[in-house]
C-alpha atoms as a PDB file:
ATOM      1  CA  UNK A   1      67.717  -3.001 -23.910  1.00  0.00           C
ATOM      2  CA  UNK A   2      64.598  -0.775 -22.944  1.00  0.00           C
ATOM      3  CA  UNK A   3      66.229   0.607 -19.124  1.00  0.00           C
ATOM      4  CA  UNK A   4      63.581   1.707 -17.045  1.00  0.00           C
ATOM      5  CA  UNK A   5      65.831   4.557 -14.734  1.00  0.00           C
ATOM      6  CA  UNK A   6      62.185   5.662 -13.495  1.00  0.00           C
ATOM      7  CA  UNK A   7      61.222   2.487 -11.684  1.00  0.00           C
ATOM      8  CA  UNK A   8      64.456   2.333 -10.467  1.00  0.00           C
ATOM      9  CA  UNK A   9      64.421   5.771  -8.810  1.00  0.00           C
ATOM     10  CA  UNK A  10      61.571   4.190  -7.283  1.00  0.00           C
ATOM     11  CA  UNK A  11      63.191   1.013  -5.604  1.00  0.00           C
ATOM     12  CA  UNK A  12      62.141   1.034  -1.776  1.00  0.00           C
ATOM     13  CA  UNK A  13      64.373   0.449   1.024  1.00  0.00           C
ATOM     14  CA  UNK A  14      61.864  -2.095   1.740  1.00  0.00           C
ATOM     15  CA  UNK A  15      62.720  -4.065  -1.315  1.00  0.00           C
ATOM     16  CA  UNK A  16      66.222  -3.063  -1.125  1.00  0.00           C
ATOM     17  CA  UNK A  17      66.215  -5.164   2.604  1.00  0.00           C
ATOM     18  CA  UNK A  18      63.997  -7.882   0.627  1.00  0.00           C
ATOM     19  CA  UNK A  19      67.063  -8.363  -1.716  1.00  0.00           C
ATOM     20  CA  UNK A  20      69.688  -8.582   1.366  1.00  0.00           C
ATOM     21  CA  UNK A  21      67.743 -11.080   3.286  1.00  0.00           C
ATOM     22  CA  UNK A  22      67.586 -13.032   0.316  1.00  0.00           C
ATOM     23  CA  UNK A  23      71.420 -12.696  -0.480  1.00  0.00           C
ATOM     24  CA  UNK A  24      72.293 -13.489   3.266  1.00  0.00           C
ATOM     25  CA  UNK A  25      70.196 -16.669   3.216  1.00  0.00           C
ATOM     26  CA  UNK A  26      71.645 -18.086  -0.809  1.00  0.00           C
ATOM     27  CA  UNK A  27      75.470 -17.361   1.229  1.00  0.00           C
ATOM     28  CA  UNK A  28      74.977 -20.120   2.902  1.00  0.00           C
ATOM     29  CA  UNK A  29      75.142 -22.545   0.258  1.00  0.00           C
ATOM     30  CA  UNK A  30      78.658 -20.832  -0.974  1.00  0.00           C
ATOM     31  CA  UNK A  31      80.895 -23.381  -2.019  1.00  0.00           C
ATOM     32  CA  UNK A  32      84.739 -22.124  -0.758  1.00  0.00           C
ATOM     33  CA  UNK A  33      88.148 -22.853  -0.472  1.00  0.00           C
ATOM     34  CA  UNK A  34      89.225 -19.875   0.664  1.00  0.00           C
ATOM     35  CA  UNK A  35      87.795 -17.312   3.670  1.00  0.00           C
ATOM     36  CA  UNK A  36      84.799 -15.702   1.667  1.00  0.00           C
ATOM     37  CA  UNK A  37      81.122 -16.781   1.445  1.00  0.00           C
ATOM     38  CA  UNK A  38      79.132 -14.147  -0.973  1.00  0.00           C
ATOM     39  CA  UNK A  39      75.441 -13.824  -1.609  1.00  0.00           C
ATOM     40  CA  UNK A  40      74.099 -11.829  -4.353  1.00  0.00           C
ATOM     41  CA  UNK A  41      69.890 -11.316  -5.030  1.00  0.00           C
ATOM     42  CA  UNK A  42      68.758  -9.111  -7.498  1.00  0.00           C
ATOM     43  CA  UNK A  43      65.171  -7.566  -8.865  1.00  0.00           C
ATOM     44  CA  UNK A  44      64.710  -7.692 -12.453  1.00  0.00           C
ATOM     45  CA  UNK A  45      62.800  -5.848 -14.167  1.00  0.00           C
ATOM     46  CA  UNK A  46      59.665  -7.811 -14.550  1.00  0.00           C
ATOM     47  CA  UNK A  47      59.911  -7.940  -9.939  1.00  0.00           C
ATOM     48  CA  UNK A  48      61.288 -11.155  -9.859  1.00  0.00           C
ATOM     49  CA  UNK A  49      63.646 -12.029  -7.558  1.00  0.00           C
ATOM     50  CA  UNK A  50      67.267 -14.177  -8.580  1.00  0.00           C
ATOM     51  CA  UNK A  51      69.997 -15.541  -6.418  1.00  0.00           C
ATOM     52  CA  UNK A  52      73.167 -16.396  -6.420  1.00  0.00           C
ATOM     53  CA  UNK A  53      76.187 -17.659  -4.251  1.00  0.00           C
ATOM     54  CA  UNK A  54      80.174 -18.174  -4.532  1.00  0.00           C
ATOM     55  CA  UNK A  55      80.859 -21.277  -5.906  1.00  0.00           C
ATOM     56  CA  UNK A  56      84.927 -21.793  -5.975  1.00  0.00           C
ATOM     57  CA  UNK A  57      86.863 -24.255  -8.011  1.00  0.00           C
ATOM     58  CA  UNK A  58      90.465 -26.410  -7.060  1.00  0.00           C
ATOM     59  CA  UNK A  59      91.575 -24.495 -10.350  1.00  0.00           C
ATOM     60  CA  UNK A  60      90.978 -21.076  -8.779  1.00  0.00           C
ATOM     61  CA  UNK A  61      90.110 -19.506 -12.824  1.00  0.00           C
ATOM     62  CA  UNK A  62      87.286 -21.503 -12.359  1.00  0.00           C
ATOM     63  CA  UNK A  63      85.560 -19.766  -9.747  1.00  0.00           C
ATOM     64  CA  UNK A  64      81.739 -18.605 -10.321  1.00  0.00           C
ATOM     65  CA  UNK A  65      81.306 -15.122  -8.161  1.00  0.00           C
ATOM     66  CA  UNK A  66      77.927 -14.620  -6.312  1.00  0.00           C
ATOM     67  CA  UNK A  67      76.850 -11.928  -8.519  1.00  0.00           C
ATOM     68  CA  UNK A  68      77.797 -13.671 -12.050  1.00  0.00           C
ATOM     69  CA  UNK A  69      76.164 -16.600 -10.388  1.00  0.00           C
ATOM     70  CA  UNK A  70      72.670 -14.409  -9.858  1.00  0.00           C
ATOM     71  CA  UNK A  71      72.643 -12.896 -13.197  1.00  0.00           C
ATOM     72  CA  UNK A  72      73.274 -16.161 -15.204  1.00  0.00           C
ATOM     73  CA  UNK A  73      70.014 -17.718 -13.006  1.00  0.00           C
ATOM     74  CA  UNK A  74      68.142 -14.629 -13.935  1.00  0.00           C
ATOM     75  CA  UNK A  75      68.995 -14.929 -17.889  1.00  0.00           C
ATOM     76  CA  UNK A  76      68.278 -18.416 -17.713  1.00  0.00           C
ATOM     77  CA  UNK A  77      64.737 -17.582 -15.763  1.00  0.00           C
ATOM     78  CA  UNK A  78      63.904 -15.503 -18.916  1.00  0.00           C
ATOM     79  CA  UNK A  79      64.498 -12.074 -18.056  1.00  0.00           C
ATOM     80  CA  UNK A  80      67.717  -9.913 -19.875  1.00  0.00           C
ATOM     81  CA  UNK A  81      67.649  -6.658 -18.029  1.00  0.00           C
ATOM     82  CA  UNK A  82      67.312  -5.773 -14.088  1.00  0.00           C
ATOM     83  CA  UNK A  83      67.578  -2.719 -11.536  1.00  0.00           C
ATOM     84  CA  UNK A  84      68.948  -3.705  -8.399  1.00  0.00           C
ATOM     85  CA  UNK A  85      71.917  -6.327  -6.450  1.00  0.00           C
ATOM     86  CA  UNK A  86      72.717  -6.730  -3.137  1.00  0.00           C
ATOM     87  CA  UNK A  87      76.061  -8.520  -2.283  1.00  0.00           C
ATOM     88  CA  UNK A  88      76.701  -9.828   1.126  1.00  0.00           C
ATOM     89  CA  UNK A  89      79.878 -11.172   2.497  1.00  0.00           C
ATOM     90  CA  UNK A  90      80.853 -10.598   6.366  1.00  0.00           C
ATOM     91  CA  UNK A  91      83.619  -8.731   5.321  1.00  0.00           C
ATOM     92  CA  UNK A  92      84.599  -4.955   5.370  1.00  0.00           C
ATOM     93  CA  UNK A  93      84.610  -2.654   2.087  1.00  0.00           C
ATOM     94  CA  UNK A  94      83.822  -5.791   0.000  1.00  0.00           C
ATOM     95  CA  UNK A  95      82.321  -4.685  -3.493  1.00  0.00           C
ATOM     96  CA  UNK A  96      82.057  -6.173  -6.874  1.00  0.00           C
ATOM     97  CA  UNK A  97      85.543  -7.152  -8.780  1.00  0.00           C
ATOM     98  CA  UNK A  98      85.675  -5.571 -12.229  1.00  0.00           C
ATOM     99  CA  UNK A  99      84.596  -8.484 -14.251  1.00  0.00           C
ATOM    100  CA  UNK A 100      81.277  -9.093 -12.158  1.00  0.00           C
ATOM    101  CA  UNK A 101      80.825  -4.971 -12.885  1.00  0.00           C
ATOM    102  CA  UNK A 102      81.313  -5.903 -16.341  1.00  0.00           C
ATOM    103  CA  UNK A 103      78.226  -8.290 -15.831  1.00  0.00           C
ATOM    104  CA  UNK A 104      76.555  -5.625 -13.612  1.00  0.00           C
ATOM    105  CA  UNK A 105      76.869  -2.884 -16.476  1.00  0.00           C
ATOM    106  CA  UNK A 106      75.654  -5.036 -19.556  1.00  0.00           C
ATOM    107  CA  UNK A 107      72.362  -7.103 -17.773  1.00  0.00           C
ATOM    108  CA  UNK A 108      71.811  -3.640 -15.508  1.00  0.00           C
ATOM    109  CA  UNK A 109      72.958  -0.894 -17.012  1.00  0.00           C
ATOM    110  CA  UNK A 110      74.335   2.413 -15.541  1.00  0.00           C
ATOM    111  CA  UNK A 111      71.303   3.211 -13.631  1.00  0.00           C
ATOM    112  CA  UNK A 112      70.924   0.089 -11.551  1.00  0.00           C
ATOM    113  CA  UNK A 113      71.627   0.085  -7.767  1.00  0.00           C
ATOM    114  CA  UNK A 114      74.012  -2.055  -6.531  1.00  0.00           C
ATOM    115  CA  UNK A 115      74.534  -2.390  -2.764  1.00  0.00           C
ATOM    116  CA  UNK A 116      76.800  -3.558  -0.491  1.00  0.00           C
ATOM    117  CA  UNK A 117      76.503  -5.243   3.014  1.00  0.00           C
ATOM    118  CA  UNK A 118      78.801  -6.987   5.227  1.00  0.00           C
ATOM    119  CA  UNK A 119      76.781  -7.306   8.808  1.00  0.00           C
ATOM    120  CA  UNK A 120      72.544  -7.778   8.587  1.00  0.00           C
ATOM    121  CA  UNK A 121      72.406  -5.424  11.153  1.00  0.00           C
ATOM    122  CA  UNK A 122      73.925  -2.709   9.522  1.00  0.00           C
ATOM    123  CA  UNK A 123      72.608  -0.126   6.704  1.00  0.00           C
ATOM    124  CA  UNK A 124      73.482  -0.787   2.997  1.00  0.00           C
ATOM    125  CA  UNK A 125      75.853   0.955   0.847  1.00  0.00           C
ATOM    126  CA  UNK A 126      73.930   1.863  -1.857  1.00  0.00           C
ATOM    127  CA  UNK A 127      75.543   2.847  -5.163  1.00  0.00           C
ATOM    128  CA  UNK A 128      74.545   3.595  -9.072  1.00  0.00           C
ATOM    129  CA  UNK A 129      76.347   1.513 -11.160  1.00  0.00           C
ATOM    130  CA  UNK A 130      77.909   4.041 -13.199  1.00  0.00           C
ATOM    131  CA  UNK A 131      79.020   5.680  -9.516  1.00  0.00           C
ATOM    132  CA  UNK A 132      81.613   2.638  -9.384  1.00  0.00           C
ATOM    133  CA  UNK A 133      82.305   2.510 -13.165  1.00  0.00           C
ATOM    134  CA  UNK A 134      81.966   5.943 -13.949  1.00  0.00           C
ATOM    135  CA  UNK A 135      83.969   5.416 -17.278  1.00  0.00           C
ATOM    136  CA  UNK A 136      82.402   2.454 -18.470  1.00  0.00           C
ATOM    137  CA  UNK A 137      81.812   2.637 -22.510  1.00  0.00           C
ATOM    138  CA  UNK A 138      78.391   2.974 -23.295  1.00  0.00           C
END
């Protein structure tokens, strides 16, 4: 994949923002059974924009997680690669499980912000990738 670290260094807080309003508003179509609505949005890297939300299953191995949800729409938009996610759940130190890392690390690589926010009047927690899998295989 030809990773663009350069336009990432670039993302605004602007677009950052962009990403969790978007994520915020796709967490209201969650589908649980438990206590947790997620949103994910992302930016790939031809500037479009892809959400994604929760969507739980009776047979809990089943479940679809926000972020997995937001990558699989962007792959199936066209685009392989992108630089940026913002998850939102109204819930305290919430970030990615490992497996939706594992789908953060192949479709965004190392260099691709992910960020965290649990209240829409708070700041993101903004992260590299490879800051919260720093021994990821290449």
């Amino acid at each position: 994949m030809n990773r663009t670290p350069e336009f990432v260094a670039l993302l605004s807080d602007r677009q950052l923002a962009e990403l969790a309003r978007e994520a915020w508003k796709v967490r209201e179509h969650a589908f649980i059974l438990g206590n947790t609505r997620v949103g994910a949005a992302l930016r790939s890297n031809d500037g479009r924009v892809f959400v994604g939300c929760n969507v739980e299953h009776k047979f809990r191995s089943h479940d679809v997680h926000a972020e997995v949800n937001a990558i699989a729409t962007m792959v199936a938009g066209g685009p392989k690669e992108f630089h940026a996610i913002v998850i939102v759940a109204a819930r305290q130190r919430f970030t990615p499980c490992g497996g939706c890392m594992d789908w953060i690390m192949q479709f965004g690589g190392p260099d691709c912000r992910v960020a965290f926010h649990s209240d829409p009047e708070e700041s993101l927690a903004v992260y590299r990738a490879h800051d919260l899998m720093p021994f990821y295989p290449s």
